[in-house]
PDB file of N, CA and C in Angstrom:
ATOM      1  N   UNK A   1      -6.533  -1.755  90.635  1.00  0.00           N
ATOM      2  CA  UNK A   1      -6.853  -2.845  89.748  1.00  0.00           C
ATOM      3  C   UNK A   1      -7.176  -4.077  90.580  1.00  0.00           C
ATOM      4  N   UNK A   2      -7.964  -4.693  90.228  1.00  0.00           N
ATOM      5  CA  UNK A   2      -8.329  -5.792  90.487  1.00  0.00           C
ATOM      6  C   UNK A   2      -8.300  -7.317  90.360  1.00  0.00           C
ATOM      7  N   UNK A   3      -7.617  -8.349  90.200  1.00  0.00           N
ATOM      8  CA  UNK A   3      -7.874 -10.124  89.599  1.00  0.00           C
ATOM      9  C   UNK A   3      -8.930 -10.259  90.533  1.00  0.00           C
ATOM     10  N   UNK A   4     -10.081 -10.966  89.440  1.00  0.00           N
ATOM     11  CA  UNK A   4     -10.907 -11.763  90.005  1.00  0.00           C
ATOM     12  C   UNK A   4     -11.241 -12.955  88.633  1.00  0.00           C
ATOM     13  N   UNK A   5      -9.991 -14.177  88.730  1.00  0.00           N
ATOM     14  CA  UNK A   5     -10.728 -14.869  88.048  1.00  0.00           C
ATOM     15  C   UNK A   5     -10.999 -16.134  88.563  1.00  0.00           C
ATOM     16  N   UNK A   6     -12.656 -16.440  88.062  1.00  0.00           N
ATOM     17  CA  UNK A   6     -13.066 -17.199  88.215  1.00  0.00           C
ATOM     18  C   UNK A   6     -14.084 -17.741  87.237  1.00  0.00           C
ATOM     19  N   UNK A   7     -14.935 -19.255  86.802  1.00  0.00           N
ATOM     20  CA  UNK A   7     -15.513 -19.628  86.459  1.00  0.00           C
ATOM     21  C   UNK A   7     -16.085 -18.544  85.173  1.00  0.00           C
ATOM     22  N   UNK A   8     -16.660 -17.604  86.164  1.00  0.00           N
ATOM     23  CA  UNK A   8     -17.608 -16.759  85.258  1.00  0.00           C
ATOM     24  C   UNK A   8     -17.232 -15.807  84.411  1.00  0.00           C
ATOM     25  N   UNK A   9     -15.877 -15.587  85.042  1.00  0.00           N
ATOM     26  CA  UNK A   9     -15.146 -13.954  84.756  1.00  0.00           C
ATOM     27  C   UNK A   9     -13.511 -14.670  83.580  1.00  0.00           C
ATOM     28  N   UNK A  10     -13.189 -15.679  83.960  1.00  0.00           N
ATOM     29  CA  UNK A  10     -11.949 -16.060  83.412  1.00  0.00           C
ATOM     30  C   UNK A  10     -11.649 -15.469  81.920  1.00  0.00           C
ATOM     31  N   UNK A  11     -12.335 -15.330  81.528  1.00  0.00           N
ATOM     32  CA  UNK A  11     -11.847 -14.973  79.594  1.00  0.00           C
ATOM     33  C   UNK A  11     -11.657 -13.199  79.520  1.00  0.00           C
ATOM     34  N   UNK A  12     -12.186 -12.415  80.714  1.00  0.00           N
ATOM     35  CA  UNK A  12     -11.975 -10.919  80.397  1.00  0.00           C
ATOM     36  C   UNK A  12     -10.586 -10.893  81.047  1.00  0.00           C
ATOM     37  N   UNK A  13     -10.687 -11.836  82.457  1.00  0.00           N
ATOM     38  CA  UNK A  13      -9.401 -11.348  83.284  1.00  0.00           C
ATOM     39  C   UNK A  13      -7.816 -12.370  82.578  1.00  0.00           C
ATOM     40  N   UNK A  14      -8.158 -13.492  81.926  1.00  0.00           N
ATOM     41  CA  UNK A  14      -7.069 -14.133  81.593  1.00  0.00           C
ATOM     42  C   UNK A  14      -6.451 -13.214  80.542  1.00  0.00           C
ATOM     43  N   UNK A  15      -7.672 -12.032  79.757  1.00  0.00           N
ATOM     44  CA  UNK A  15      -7.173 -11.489  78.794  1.00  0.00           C
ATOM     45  C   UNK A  15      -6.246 -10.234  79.182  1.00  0.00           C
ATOM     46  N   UNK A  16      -7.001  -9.868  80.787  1.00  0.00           N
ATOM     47  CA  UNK A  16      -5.707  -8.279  80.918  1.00  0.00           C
ATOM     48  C   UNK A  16      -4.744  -8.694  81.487  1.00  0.00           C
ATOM     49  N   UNK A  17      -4.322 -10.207  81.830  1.00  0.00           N
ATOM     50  CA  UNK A  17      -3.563 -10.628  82.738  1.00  0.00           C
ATOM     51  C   UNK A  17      -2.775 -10.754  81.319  1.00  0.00           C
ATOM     52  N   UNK A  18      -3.043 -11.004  80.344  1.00  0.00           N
ATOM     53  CA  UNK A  18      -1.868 -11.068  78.883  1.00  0.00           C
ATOM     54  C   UNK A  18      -1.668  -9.817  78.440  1.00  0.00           C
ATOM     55  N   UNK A  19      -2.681  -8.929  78.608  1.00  0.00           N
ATOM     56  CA  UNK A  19      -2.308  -7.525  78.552  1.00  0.00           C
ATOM     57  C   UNK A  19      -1.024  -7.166  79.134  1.00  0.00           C
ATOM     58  N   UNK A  20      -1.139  -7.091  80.611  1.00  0.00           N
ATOM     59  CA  UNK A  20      -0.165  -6.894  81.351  1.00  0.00           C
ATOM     60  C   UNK A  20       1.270  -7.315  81.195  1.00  0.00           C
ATOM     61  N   UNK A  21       1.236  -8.865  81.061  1.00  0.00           N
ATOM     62  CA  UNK A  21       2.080  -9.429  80.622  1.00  0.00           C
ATOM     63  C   UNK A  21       3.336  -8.670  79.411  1.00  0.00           C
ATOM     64  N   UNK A  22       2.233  -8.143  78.100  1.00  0.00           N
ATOM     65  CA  UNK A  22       2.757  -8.482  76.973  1.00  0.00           C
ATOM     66  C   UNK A  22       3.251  -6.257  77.023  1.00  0.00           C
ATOM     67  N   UNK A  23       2.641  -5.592  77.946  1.00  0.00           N
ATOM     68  CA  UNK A  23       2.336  -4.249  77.449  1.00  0.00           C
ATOM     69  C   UNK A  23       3.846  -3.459  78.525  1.00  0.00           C
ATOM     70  N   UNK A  24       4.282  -2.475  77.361  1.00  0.00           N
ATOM     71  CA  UNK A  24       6.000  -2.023  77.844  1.00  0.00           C
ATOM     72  C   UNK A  24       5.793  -0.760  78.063  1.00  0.00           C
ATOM     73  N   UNK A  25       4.455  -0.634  79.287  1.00  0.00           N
ATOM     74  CA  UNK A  25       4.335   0.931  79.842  1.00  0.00           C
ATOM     75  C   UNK A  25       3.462   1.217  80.334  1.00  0.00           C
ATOM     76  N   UNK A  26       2.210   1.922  80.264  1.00  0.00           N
ATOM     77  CA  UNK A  26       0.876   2.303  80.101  1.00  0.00           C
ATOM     78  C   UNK A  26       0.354   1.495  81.339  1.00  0.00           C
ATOM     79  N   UNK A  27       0.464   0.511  81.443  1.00  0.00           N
ATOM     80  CA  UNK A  27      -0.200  -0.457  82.697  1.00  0.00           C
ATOM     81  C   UNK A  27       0.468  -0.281  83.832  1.00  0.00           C
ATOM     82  N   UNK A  28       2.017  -0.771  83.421  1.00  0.00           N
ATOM     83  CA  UNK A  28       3.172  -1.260  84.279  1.00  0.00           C
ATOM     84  C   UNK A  28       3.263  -0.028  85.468  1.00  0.00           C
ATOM     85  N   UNK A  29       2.748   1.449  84.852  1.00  0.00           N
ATOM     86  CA  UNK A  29       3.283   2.438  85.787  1.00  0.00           C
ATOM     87  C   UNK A  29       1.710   3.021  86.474  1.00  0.00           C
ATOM     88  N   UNK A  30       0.914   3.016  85.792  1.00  0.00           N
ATOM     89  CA  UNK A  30      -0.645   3.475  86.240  1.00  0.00           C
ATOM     90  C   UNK A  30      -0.853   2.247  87.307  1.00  0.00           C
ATOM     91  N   UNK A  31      -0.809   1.445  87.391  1.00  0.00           N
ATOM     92  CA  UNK A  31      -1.621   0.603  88.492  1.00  0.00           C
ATOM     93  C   UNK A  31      -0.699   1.110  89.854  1.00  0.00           C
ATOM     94  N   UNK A  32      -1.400   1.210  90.886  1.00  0.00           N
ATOM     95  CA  UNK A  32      -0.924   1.528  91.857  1.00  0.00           C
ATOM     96  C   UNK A  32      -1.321   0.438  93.421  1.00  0.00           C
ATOM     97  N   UNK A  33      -2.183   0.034  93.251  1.00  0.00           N
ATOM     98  CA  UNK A  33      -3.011  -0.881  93.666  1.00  0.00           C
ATOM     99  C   UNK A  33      -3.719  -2.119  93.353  1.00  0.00           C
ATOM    100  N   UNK A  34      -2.802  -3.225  93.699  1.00  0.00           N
ATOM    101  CA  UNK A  34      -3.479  -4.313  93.496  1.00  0.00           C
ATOM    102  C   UNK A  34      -4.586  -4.834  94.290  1.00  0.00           C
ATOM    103  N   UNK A  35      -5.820  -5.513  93.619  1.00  0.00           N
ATOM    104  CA  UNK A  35      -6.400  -6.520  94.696  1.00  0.00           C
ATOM    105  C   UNK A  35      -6.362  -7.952  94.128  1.00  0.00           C
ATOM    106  N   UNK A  36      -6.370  -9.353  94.435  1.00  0.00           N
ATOM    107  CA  UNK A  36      -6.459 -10.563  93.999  1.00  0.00           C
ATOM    108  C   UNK A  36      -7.810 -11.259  94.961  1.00  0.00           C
ATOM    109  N   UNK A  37      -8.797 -11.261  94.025  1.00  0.00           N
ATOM    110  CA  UNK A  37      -9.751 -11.595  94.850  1.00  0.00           C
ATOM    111  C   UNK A  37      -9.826 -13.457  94.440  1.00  0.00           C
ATOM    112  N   UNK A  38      -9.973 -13.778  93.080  1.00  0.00           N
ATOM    113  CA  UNK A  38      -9.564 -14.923  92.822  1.00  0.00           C
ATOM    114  C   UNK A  38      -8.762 -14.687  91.495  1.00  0.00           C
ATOM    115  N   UNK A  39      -8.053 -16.629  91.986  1.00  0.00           N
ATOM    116  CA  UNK A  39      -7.282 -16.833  90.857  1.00  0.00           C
ATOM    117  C   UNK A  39      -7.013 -18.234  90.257  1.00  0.00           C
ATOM    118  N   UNK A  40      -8.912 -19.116  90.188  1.00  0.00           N
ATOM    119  CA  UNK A  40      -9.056 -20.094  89.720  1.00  0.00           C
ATOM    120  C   UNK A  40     -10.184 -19.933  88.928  1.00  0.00           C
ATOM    121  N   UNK A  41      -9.713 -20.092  87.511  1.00  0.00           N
ATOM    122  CA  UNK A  41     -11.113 -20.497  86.249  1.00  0.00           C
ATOM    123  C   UNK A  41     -12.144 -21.340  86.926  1.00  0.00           C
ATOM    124  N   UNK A  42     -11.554 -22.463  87.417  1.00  0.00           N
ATOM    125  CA  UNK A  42     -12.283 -23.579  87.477  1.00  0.00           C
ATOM    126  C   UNK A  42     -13.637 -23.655  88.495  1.00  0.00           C
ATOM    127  N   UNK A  43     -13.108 -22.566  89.499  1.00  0.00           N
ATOM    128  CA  UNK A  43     -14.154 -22.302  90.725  1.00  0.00           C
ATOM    129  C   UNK A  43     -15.249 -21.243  89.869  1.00  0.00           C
ATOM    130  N   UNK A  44     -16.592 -21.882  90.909  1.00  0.00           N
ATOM    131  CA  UNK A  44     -17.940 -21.364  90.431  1.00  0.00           C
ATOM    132  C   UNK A  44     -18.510 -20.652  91.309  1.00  0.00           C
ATOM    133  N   UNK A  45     -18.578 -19.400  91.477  1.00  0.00           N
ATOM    134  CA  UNK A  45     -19.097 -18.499  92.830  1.00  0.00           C
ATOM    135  C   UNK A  45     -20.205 -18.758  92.805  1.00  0.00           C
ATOM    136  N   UNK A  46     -21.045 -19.192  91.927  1.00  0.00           N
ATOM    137  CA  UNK A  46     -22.708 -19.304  91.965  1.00  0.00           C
ATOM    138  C   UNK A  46     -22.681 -20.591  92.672  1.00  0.00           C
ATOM    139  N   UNK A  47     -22.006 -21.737  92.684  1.00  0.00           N
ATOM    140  CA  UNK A  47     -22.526 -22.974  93.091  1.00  0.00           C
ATOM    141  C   UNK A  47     -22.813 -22.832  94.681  1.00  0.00           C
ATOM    142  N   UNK A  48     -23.473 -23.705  94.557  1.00  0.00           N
ATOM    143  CA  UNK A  48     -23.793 -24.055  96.310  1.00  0.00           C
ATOM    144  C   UNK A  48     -24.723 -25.464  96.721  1.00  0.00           C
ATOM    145  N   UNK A  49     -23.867 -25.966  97.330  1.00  0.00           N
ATOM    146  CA  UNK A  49     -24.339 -27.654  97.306  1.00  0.00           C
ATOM    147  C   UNK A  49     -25.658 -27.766  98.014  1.00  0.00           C
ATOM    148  N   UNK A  50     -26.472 -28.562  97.724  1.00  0.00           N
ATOM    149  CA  UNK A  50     -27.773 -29.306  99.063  1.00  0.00           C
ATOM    150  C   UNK A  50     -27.570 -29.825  99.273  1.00  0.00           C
ATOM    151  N   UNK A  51     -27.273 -29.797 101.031  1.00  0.00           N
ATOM    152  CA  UNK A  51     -27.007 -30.695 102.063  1.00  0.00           C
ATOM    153  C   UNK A  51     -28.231 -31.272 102.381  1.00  0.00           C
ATOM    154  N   UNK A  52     -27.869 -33.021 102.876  1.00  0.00           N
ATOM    155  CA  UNK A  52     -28.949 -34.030 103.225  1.00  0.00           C
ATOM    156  C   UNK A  52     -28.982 -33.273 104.731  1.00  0.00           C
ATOM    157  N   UNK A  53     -29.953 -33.758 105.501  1.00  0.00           N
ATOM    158  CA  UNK A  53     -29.836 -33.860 106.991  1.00  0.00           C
ATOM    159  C   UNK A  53     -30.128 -35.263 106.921  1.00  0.00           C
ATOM    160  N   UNK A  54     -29.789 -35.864 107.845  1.00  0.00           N
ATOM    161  CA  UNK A  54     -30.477 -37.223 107.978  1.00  0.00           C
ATOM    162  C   UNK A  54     -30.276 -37.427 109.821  1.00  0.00           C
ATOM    163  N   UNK A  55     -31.037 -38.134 110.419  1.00  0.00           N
ATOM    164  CA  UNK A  55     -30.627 -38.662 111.461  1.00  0.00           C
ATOM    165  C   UNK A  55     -29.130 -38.807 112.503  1.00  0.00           C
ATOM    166  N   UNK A  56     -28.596 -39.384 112.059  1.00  0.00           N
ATOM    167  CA  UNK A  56     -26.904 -39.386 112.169  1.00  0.00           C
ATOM    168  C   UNK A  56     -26.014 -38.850 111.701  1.00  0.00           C
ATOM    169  N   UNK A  57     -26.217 -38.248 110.340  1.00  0.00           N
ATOM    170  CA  UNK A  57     -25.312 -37.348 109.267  1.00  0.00           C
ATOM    171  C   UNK A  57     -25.619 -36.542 108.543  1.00  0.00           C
ATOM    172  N   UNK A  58     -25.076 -35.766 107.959  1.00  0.00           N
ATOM    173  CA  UNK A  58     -25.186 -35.042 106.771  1.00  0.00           C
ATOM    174  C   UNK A  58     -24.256 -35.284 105.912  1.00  0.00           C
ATOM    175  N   UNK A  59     -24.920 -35.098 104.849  1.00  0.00           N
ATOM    176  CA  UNK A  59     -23.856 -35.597 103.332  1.00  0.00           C
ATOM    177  C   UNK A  59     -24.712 -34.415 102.430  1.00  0.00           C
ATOM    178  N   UNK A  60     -23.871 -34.466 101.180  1.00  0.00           N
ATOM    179  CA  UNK A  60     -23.854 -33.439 100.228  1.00  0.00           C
ATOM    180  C   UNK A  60     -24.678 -34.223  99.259  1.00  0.00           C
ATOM    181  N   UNK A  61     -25.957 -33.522  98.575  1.00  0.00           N
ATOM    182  CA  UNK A  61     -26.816 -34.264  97.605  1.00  0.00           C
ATOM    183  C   UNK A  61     -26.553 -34.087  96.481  1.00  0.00           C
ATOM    184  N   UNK A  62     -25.478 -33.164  95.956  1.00  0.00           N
ATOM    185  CA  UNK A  62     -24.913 -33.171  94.805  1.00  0.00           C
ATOM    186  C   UNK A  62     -23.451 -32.606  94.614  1.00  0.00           C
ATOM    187  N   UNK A  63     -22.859 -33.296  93.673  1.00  0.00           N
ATOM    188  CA  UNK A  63     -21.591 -33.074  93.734  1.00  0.00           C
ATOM    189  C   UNK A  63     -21.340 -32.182  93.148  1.00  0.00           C
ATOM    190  N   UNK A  64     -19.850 -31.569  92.953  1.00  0.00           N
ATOM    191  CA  UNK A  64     -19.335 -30.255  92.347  1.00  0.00           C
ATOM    192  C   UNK A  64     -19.706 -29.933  90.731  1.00  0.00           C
ATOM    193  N   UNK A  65     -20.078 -29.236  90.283  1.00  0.00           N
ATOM    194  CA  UNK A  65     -20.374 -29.380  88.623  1.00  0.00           C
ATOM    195  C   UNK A  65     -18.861 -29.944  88.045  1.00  0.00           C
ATOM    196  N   UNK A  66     -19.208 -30.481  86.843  1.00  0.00           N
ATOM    197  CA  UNK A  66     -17.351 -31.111  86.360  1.00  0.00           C
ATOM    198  C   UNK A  66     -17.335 -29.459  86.024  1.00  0.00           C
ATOM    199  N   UNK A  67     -15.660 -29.456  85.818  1.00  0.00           N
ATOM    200  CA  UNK A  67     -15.328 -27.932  85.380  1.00  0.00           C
ATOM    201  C   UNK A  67     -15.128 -28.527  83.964  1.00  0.00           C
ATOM    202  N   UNK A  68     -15.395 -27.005  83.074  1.00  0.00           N
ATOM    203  CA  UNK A  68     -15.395 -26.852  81.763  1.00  0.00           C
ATOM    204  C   UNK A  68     -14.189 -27.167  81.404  1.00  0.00           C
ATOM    205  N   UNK A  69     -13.361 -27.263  80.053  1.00  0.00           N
ATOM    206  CA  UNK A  69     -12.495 -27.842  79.584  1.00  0.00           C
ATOM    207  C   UNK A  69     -11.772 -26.477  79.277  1.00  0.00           C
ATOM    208  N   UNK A  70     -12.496 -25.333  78.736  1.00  0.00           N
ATOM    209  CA  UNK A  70     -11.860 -24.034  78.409  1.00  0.00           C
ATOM    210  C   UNK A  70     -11.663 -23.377  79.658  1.00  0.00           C
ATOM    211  N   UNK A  71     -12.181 -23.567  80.992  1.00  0.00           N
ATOM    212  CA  UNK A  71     -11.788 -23.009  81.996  1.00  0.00           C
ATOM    213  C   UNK A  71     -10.591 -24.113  82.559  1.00  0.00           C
ATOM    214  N   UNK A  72     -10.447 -25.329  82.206  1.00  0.00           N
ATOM    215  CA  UNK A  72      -9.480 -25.799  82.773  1.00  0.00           C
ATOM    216  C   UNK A  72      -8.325 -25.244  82.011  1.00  0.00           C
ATOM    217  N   UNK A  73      -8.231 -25.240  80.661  1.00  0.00           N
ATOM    218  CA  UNK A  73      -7.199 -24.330  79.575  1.00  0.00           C
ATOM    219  C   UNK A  73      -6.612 -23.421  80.245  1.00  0.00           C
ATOM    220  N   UNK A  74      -7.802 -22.451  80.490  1.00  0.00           N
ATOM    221  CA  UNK A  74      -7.425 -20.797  81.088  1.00  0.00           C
ATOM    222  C   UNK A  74      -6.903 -21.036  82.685  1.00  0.00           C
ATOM    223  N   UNK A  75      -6.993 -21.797  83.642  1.00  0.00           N
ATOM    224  CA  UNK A  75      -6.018 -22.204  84.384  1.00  0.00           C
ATOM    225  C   UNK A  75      -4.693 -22.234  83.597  1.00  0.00           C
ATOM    226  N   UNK A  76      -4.290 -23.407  83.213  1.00  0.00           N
ATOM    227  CA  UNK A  76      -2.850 -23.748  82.837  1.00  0.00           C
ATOM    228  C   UNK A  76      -2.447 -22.255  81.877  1.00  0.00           C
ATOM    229  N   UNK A  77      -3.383 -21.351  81.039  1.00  0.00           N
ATOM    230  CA  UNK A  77      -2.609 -20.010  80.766  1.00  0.00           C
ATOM    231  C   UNK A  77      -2.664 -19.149  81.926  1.00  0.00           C
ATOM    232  N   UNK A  78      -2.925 -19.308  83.190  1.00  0.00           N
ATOM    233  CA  UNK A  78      -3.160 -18.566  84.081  1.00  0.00           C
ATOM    234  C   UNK A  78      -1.373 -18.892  84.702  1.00  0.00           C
ATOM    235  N   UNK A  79      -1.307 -19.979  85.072  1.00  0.00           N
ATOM    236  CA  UNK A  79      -0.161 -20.431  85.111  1.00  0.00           C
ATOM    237  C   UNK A  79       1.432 -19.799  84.328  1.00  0.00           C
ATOM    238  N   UNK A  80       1.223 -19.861  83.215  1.00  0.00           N
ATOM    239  CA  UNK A  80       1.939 -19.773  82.591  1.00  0.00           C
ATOM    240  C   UNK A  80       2.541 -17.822  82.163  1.00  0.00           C
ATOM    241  N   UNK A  81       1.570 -16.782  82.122  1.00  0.00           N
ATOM    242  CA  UNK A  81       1.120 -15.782  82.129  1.00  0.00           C
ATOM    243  C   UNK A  81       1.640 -14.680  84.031  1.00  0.00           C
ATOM    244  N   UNK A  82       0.971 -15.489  84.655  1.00  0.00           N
ATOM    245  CA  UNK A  82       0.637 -14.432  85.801  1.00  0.00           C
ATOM    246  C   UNK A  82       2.050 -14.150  86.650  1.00  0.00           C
ATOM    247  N   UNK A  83       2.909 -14.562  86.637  1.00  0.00           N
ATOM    248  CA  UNK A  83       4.713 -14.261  87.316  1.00  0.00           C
ATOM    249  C   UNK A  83       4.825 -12.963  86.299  1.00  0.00           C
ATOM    250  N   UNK A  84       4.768 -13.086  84.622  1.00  0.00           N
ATOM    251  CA  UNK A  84       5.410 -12.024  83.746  1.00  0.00           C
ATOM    252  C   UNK A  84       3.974 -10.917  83.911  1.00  0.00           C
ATOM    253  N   UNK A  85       2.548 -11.385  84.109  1.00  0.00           N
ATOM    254  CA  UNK A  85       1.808 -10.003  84.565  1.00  0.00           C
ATOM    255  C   UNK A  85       2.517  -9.308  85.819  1.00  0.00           C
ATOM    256  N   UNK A  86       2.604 -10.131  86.702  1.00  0.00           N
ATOM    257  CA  UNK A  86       2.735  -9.275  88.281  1.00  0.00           C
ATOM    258  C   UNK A  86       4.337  -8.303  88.291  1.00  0.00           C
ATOM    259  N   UNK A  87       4.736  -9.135  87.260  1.00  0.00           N
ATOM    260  CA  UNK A  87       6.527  -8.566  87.445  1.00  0.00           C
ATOM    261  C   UNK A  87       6.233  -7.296  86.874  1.00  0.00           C
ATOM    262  N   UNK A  88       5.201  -7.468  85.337  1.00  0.00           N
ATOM    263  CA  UNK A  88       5.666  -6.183  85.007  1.00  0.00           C
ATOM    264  C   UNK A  88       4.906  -4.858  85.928  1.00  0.00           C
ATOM    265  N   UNK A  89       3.885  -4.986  86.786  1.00  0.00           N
ATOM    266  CA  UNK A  89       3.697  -3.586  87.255  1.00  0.00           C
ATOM    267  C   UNK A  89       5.005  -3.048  88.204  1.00  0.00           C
ATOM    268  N   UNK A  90       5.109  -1.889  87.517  1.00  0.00           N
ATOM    269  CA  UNK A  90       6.541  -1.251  87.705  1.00  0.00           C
ATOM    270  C   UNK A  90       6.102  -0.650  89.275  1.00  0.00           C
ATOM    271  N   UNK A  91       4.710   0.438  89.644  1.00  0.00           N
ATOM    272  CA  UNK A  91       4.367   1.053  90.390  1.00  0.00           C
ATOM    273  C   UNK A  91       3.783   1.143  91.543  1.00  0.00           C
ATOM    274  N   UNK A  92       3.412  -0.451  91.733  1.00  0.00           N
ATOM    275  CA  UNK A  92       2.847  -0.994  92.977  1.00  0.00           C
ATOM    276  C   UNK A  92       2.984  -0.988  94.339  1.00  0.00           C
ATOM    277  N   UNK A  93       2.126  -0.174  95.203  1.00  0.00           N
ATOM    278  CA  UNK A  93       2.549  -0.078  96.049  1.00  0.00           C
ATOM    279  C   UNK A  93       1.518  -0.679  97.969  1.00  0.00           C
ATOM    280  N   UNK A  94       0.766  -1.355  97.268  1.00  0.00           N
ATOM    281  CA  UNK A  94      -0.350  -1.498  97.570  1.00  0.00           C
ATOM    282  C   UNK A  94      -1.219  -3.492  97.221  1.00  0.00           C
ATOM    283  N   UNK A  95      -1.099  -4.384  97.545  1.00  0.00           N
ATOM    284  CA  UNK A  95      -1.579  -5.741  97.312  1.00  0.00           C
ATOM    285  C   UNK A  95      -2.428  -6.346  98.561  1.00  0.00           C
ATOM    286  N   UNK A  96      -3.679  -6.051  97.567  1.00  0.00           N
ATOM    287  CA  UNK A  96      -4.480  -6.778  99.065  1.00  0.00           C
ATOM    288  C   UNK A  96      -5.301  -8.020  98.443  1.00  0.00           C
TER     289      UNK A  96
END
């Protein structure tokens, strides 16, 4: 199994991360293998800034997109959620 949440992905993974959380079997003993690739809504894997060159410096020509308000949400349930997901896999033997 996999976490990857981020920006794009947050609403499938915040949802098995409540799966996990809430489920008294079926998950807890089948997963055998974790990976955590991310574990911020708010980050955007697509972004990527344009850098100035200039003479003496470089500076960034645009700033970070603001983050969404429902990905800032799904943080703070990310928070709140992911100790009672991770506890419950019973079978883990494996976290990369």
């Amino acid at each position: 199994m996999a976490l990857n949440v981020n920006m794009k992905t947050f609403k499938i993974e915040i949802e098995k991360l409540r799966a996990m959380a809430s489920e008294n079997g079926r998950i807890s003993f089948a997963v055998k293998e974790l990976t955590i690739r991310c574990l911020m809504p708010t980050f955007d894997p697509s972004y990527q800034p344009i850098w100035n060159f200039e003479s003496d410096r470089i500076t960034r020509g645009e700033s970070e997109p603001a983050s969404r308000s429902d990905a800032q949400q799904a943080e703070k349930d990310l928070t709140r959620i992911l100790l009672n997901a991770l506890t419950s896999l019973k079978s883990i033997r494996k976290i990369k």
